[in-house]
PDB file of N, CA and C in Angstrom:
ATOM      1  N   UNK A   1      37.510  46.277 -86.597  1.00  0.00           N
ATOM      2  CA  UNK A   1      38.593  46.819 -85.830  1.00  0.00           C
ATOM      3  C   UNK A   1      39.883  46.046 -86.062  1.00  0.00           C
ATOM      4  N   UNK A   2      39.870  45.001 -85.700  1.00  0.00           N
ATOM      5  CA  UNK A   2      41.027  44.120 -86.216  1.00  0.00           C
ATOM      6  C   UNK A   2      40.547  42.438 -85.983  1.00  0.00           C
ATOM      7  N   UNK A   3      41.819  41.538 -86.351  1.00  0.00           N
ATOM      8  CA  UNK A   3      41.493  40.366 -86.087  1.00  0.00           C
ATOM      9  C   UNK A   3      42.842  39.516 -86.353  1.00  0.00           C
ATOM     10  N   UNK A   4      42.547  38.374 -85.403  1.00  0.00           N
ATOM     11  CA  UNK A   4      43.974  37.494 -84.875  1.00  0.00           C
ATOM     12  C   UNK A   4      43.652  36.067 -85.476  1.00  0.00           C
ATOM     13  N   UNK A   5      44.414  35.443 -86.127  1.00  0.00           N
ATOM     14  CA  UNK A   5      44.618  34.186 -86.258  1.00  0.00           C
ATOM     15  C   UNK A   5      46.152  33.303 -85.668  1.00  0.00           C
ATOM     16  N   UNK A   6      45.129  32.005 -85.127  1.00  0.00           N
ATOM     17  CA  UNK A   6      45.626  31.581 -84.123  1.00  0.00           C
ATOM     18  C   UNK A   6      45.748  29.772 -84.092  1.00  0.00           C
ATOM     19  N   UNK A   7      46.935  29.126 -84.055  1.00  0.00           N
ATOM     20  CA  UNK A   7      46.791  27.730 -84.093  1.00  0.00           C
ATOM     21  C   UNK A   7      47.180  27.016 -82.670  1.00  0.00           C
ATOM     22  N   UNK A   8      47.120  25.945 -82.769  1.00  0.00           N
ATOM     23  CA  UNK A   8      47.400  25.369 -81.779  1.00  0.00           C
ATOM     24  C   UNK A   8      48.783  24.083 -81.787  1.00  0.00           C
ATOM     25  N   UNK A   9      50.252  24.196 -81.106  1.00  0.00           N
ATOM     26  CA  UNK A   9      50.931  22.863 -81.591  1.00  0.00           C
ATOM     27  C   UNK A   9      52.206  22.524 -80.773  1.00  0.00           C
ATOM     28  N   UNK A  10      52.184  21.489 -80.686  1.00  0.00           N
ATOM     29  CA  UNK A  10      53.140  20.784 -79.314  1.00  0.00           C
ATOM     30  C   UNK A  10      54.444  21.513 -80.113  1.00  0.00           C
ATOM     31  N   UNK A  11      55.258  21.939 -78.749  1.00  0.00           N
ATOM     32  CA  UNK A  11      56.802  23.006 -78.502  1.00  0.00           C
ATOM     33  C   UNK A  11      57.169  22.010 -77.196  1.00  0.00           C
ATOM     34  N   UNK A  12      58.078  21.358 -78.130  1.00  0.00           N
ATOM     35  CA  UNK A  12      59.437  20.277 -76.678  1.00  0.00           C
ATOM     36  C   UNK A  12      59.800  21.419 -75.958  1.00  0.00           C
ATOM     37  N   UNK A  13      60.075  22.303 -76.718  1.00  0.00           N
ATOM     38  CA  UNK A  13      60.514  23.135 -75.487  1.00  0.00           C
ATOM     39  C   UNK A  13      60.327  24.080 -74.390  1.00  0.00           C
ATOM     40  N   UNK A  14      58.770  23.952 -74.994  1.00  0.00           N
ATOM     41  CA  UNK A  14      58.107  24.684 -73.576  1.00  0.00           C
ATOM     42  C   UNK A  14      57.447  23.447 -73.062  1.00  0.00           C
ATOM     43  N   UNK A  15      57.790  22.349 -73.452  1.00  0.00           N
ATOM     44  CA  UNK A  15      56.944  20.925 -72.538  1.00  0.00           C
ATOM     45  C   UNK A  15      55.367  21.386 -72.633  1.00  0.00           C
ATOM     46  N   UNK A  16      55.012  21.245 -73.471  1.00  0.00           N
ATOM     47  CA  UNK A  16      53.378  21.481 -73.888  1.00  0.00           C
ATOM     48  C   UNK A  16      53.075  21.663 -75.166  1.00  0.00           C
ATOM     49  N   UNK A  17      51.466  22.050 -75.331  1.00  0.00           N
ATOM     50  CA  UNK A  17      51.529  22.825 -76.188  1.00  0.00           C
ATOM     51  C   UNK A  17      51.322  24.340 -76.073  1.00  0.00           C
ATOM     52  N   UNK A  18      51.103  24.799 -77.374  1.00  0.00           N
ATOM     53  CA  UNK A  18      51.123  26.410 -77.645  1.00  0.00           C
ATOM     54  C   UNK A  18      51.046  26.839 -78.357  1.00  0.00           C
ATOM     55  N   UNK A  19      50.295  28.065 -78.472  1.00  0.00           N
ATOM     56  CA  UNK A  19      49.668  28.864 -79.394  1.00  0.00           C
ATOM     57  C   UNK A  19      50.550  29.856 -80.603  1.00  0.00           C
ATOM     58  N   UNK A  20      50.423  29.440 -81.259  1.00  0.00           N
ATOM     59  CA  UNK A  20      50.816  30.747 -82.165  1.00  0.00           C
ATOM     60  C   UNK A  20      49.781  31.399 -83.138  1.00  0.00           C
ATOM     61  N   UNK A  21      50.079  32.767 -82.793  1.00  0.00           N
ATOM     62  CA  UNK A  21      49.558  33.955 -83.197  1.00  0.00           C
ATOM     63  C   UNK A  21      49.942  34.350 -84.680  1.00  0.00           C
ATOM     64  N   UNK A  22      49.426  33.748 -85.496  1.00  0.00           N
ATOM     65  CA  UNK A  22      49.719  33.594 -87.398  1.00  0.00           C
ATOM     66  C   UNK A  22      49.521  34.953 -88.264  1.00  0.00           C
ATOM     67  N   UNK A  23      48.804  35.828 -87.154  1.00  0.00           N
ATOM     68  CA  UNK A  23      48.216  36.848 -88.184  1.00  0.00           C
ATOM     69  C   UNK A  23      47.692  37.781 -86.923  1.00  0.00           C
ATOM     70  N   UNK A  24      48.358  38.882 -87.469  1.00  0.00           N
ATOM     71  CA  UNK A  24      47.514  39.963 -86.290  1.00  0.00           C
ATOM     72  C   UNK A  24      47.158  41.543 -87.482  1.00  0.00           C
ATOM     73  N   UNK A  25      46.051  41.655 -87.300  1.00  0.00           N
ATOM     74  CA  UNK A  25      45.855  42.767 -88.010  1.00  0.00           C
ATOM     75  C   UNK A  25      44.794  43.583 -87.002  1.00  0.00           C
ATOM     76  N   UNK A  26      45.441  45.284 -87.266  1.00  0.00           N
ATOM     77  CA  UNK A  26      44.112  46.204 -86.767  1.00  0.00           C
ATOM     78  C   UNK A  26      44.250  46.877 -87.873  1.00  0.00           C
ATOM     79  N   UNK A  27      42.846  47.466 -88.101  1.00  0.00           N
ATOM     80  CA  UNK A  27      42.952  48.483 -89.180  1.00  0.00           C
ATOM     81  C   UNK A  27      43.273  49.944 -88.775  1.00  0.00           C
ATOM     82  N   UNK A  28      43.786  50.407 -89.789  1.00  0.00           N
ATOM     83  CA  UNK A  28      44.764  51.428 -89.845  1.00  0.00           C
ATOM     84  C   UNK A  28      44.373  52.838 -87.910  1.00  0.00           C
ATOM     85  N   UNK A  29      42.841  53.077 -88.299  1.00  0.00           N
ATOM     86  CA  UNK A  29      42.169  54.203 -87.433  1.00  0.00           C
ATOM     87  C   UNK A  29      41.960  53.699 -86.344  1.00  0.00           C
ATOM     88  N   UNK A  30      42.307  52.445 -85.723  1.00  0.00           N
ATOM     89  CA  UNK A  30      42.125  51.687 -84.167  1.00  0.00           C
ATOM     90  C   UNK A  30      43.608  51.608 -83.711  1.00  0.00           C
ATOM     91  N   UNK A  31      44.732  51.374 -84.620  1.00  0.00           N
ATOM     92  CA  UNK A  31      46.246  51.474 -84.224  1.00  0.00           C
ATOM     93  C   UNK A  31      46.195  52.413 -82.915  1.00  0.00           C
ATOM     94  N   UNK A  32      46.992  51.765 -82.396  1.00  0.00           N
ATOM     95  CA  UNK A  32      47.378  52.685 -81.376  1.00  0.00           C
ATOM     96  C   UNK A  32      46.214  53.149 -79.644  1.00  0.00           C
ATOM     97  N   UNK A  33      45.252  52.149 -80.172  1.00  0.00           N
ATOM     98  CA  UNK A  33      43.953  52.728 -79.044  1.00  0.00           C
ATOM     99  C   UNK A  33      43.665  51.158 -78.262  1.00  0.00           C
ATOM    100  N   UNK A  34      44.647  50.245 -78.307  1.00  0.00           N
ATOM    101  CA  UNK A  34      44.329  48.906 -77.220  1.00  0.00           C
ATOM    102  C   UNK A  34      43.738  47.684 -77.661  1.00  0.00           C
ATOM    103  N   UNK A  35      43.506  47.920 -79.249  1.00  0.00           N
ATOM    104  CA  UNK A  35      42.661  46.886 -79.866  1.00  0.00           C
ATOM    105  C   UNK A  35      43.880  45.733 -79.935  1.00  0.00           C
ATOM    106  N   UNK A  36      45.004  46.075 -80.265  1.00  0.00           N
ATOM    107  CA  UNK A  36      45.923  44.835 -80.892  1.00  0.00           C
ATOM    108  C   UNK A  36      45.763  44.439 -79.252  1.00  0.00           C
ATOM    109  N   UNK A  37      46.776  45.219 -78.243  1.00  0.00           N
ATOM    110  CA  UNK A  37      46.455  44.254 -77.211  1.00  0.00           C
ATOM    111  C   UNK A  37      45.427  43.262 -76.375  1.00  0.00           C
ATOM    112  N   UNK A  38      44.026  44.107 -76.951  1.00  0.00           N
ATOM    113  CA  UNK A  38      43.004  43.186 -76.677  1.00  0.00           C
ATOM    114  C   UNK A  38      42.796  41.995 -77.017  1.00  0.00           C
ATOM    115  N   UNK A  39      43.430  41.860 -78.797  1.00  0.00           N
ATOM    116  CA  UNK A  39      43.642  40.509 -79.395  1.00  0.00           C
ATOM    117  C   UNK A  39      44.762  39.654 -78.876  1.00  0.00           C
ATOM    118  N   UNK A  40      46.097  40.509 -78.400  1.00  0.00           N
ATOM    119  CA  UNK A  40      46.433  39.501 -78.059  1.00  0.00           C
ATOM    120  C   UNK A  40      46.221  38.657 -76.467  1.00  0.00           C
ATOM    121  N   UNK A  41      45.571  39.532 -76.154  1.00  0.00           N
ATOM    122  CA  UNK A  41      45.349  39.203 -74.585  1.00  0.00           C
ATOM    123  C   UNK A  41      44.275  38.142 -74.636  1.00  0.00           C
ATOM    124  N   UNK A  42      43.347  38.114 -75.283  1.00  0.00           N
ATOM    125  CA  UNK A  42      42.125  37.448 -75.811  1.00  0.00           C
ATOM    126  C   UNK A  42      42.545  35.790 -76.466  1.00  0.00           C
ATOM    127  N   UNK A  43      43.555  35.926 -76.920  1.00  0.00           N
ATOM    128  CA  UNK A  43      44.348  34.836 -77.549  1.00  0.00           C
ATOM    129  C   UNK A  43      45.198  33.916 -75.972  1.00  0.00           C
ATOM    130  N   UNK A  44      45.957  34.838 -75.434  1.00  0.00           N
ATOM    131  CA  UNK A  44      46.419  34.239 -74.216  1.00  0.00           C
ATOM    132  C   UNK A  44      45.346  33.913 -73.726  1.00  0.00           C
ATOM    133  N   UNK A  45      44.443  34.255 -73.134  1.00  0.00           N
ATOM    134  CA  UNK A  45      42.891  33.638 -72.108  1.00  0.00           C
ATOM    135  C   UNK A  45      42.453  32.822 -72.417  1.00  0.00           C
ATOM    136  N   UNK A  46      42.218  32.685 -73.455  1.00  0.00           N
ATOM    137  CA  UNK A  46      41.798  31.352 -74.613  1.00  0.00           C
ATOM    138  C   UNK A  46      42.597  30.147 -74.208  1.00  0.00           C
ATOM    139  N   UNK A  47      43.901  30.551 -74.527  1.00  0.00           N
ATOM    140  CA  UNK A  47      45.161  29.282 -74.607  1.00  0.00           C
ATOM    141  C   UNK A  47      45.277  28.671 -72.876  1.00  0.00           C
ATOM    142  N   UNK A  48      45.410  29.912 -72.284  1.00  0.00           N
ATOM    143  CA  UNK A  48      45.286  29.246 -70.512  1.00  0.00           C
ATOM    144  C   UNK A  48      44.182  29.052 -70.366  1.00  0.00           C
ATOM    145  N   UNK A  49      42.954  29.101 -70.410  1.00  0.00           N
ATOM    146  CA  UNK A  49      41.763  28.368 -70.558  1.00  0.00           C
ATOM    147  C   UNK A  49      41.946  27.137 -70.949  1.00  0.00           C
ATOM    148  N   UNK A  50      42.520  26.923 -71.918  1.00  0.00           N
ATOM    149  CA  UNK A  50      42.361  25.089 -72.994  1.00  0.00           C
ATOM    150  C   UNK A  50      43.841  24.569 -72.072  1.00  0.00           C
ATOM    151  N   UNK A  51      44.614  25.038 -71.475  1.00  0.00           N
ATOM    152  CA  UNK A  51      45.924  24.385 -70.810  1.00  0.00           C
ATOM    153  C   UNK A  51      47.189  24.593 -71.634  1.00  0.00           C
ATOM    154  N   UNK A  52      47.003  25.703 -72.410  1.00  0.00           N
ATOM    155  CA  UNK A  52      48.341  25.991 -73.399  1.00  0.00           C
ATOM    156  C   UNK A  52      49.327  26.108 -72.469  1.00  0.00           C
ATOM    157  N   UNK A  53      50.839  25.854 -72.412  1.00  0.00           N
ATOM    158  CA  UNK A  53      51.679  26.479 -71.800  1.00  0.00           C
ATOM    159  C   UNK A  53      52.168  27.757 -72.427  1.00  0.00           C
ATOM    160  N   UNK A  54      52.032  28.615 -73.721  1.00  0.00           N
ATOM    161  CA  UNK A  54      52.310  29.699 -73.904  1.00  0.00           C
ATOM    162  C   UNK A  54      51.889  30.101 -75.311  1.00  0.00           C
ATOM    163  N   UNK A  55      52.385  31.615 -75.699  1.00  0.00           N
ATOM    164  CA  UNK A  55      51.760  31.829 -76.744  1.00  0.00           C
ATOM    165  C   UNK A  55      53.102  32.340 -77.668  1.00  0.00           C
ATOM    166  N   UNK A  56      53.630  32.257 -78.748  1.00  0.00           N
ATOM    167  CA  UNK A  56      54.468  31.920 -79.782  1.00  0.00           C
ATOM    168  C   UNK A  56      54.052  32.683 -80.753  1.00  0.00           C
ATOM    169  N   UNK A  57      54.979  33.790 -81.160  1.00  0.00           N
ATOM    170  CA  UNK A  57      54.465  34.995 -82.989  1.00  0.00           C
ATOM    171  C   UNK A  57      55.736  34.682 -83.784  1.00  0.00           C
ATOM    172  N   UNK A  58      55.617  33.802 -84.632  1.00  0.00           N
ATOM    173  CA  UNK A  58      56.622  33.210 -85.707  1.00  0.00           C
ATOM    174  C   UNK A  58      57.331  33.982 -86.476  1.00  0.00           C
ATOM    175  N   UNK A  59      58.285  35.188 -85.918  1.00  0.00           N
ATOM    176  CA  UNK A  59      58.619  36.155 -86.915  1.00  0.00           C
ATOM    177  C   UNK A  59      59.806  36.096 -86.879  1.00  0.00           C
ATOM    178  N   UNK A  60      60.686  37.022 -87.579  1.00  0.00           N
ATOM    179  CA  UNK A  60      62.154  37.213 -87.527  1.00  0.00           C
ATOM    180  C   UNK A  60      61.817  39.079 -87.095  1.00  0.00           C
ATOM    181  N   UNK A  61      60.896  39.584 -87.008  1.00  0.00           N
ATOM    182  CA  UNK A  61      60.496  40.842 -87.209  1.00  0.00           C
ATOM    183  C   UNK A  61      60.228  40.886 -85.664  1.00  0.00           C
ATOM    184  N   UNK A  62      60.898  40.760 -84.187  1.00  0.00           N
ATOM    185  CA  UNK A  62      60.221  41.414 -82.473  1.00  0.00           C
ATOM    186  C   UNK A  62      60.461  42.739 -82.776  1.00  0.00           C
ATOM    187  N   UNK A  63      59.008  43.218 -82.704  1.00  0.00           N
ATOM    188  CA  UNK A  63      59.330  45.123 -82.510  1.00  0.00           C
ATOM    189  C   UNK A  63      58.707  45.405 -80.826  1.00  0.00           C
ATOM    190  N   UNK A  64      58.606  46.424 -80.924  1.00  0.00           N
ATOM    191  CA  UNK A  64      58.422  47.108 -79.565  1.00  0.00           C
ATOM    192  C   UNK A  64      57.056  46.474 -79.699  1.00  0.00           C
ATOM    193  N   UNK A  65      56.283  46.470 -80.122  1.00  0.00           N
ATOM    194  CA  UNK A  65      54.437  46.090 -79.660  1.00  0.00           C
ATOM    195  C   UNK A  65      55.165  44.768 -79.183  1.00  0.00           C
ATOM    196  N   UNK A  66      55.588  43.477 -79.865  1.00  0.00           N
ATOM    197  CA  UNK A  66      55.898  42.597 -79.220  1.00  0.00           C
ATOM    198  C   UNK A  66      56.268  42.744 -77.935  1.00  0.00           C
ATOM    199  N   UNK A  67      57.288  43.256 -77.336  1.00  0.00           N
ATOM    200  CA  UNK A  67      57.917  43.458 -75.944  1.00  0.00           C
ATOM    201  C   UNK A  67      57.377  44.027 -75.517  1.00  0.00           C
ATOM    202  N   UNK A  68      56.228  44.790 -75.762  1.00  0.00           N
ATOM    203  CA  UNK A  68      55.287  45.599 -74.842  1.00  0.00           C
ATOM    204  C   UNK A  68      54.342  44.575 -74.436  1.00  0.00           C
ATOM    205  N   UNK A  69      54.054  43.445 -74.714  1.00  0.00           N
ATOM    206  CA  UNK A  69      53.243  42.505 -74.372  1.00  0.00           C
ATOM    207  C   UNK A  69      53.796  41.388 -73.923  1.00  0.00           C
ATOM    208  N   UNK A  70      55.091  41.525 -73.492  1.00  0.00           N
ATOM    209  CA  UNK A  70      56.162  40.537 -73.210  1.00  0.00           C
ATOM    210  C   UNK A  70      56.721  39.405 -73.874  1.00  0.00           C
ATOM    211  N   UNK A  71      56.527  39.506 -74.936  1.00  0.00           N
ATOM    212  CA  UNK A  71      57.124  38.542 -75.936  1.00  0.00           C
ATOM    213  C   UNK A  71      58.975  38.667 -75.854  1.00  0.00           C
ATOM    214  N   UNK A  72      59.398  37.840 -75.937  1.00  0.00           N
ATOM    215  CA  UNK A  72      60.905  38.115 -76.228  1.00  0.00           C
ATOM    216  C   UNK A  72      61.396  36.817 -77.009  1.00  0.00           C
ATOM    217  N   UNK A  73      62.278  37.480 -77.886  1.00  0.00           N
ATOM    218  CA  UNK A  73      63.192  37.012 -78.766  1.00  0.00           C
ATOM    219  C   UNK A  73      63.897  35.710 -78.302  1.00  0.00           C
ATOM    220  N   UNK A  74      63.440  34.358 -79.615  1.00  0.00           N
ATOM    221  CA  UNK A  74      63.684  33.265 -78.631  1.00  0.00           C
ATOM    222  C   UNK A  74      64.774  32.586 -79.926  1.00  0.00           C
ATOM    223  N   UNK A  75      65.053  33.065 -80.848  1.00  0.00           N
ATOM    224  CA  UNK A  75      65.514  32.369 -81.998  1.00  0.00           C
ATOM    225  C   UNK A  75      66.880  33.251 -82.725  1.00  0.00           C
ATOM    226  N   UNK A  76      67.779  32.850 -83.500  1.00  0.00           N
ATOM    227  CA  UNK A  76      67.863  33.891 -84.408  1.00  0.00           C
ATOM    228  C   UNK A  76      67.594  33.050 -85.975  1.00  0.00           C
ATOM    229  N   UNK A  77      67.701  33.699 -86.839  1.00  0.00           N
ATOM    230  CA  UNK A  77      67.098  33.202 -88.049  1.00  0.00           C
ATOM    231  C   UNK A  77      68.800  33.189 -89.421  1.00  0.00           C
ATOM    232  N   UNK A  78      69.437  32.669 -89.936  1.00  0.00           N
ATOM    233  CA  UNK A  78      70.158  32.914 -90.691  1.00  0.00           C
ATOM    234  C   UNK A  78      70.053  32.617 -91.916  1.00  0.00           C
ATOM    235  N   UNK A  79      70.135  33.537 -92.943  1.00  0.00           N
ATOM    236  CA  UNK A  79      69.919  32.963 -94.555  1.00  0.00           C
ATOM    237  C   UNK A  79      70.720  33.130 -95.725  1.00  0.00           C
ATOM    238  N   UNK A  80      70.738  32.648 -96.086  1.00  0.00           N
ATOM    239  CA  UNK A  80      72.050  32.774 -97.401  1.00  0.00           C
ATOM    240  C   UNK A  80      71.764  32.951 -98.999  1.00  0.00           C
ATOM    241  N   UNK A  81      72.111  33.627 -99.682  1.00  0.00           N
ATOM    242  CA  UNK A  81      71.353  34.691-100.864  1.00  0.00           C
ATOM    243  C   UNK A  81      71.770  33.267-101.828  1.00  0.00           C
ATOM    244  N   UNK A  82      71.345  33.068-102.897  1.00  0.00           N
ATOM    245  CA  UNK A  82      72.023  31.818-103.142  1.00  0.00           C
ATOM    246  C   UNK A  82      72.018  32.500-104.863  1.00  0.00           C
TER     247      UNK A  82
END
């Protein structure tokens, strides 16, 4: 169905540590039916279980699945073509 990879690493700025979510995949015919959120919900339970203070998706890419699971945009990213 799908599957999440997940690390663990001290963030000064959430004063703890915290999880980031490295890899989220569902396959194509489960999209859309609760599996991604199961992974990521499964990932949060985990992390507040062990004493994470939060959970972290390393992208320049927040789409709507992100903010549907309350993630919000904590960075911006700038790059220069060289």
């Amino acid at each position: 169905m799908g599957t999440a990879r997940r690390a663990a690493k001290a963030d000064d700025a959430a004063d703890g540590f915290v999880t980031e979510v490295l890899e989220l995949y569902v396959k194509p015919t489960f999209r859309r039916t609760g599996v991604g959120r199961a992974l990521v919900e499964q990932v949060a339970g985990a992390a507040r279980d062990r004493g994470l203070v939060g959970v972290t998706v390393p992208t320049r890419r927040v789409g709507d699945f992100d903010r549907a699971l309350g993630f919000d945009a904590t960075a911006e990213f700038y790059k220069r073509k060289l």
